[in-house]
C-alpha atoms as a PDB file:
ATOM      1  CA  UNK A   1      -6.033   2.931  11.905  1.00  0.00           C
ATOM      2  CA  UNK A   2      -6.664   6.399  10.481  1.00  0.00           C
ATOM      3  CA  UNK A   3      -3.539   8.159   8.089  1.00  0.00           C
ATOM      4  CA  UNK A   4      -3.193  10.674   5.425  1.00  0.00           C
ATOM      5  CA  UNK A   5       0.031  10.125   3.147  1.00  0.00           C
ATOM      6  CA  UNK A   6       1.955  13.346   3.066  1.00  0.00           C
ATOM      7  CA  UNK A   7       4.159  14.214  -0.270  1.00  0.00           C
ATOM      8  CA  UNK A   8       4.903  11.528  -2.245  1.00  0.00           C
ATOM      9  CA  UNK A   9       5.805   7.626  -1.943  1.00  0.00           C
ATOM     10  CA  UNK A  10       9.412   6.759  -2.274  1.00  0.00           C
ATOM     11  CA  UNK A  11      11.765   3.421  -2.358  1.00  0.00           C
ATOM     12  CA  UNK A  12       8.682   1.545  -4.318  1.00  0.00           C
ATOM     13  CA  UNK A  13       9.761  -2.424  -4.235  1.00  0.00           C
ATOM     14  CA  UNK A  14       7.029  -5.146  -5.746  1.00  0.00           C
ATOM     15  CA  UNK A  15       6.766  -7.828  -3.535  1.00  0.00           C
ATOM     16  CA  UNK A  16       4.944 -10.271  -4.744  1.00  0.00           C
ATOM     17  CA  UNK A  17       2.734 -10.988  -8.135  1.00  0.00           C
ATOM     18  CA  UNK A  18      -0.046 -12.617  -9.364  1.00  0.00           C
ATOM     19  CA  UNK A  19      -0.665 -15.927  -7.501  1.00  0.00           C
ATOM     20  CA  UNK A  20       2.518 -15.263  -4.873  1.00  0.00           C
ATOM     21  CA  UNK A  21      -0.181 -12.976  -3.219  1.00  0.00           C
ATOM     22  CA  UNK A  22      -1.966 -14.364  -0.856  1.00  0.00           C
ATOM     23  CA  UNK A  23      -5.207 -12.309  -1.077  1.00  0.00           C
ATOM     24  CA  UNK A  24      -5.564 -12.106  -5.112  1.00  0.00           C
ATOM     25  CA  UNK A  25      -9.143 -13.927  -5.039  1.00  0.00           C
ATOM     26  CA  UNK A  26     -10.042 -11.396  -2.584  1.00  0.00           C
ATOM     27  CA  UNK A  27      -8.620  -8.579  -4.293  1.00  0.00           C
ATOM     28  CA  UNK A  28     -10.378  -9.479  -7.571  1.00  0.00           C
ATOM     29  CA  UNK A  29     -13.739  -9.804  -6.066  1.00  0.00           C
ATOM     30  CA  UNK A  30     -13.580  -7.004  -4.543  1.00  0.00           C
ATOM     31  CA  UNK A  31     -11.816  -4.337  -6.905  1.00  0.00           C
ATOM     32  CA  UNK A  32     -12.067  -6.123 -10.145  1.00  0.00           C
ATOM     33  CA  UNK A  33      -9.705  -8.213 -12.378  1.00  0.00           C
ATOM     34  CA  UNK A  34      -6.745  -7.015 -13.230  1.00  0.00           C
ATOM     35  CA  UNK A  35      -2.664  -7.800 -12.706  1.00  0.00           C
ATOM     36  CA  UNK A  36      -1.894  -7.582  -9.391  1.00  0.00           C
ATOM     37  CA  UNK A  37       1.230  -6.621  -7.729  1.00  0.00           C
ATOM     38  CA  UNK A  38       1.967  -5.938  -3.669  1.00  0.00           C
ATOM     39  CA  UNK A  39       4.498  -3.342  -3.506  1.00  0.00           C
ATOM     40  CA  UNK A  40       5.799  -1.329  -0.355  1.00  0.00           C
ATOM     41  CA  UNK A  41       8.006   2.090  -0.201  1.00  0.00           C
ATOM     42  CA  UNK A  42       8.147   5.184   2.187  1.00  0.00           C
ATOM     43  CA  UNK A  43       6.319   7.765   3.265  1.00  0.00           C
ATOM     44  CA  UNK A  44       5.592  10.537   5.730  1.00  0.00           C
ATOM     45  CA  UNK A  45       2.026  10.516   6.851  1.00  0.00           C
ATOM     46  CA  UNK A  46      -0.441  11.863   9.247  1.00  0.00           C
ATOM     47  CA  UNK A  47      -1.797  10.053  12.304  1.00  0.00           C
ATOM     48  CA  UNK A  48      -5.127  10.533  13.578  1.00  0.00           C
ATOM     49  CA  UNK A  49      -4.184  12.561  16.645  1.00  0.00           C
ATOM     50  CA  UNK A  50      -1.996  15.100  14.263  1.00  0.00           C
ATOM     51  CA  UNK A  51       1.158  13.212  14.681  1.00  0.00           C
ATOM     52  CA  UNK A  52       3.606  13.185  11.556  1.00  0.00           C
ATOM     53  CA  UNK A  53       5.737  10.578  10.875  1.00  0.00           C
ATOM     54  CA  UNK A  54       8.320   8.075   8.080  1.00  0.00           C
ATOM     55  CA  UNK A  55       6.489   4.849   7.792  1.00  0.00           C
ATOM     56  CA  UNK A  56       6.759   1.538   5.627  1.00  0.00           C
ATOM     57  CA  UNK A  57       3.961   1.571   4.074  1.00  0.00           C
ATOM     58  CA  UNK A  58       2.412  -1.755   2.155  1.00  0.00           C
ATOM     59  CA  UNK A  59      -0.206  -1.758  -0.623  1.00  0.00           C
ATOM     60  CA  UNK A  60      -2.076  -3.424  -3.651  1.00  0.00           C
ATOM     61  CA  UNK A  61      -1.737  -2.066  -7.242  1.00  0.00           C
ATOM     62  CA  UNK A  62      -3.108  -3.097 -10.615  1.00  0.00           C
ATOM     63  CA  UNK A  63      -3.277  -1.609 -14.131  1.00  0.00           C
ATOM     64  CA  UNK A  64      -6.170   0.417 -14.713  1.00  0.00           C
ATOM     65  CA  UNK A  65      -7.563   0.059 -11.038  1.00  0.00           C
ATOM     66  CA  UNK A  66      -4.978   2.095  -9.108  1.00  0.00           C
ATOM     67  CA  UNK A  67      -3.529   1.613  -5.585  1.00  0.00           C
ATOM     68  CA  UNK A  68      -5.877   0.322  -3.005  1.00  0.00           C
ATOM     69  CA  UNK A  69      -5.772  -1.040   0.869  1.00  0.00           C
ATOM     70  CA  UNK A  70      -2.993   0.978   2.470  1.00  0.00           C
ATOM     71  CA  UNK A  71      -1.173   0.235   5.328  1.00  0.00           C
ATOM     72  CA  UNK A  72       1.368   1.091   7.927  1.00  0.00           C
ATOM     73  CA  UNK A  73       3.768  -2.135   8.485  1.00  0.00           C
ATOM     74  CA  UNK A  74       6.539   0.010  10.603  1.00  0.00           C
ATOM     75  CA  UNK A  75       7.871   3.475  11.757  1.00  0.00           C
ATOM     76  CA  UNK A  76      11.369   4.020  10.427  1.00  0.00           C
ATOM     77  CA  UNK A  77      12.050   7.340  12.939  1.00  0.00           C
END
């Protein structure tokens, strides 16, 4: 599924680090070592057809590498 975050992320929780995440081997092979965390917050962003919209949005973060593998786990509106 196609969106575009609009503004900025808020209501940032960590959900799980290091080994409590499910896909670390993954994650390392793919974006590099580095300390892990799965956070989620909120967000307005942009559907593919144009439609805006507050979402829960879920993601993986490490030092040094950034925030990678977005995505949409629920509308809140």
């Amino acid at each position: 599924m196609y969106f575009r975050i609009l503004g900025e992320i808020t209501d940032v929780e960590t959900i799980a680090t290091g080994s409590r995440i499910r896909e670390l081997a993954r994650l390392r092979r793919r974006h590099g070592r580095g300390r892990w965390r799965k956070r989620k917050g909120t967000a307005q962003v942009e559907l593919a057809g144009g439609v805006i919209r507050i979402a829960e949005l879920h993601w993986y973060e490490a030092a040094g590498i950034g925030q990678r593998e977005f995505k949409i786990k629920r509308y809140l509106d």
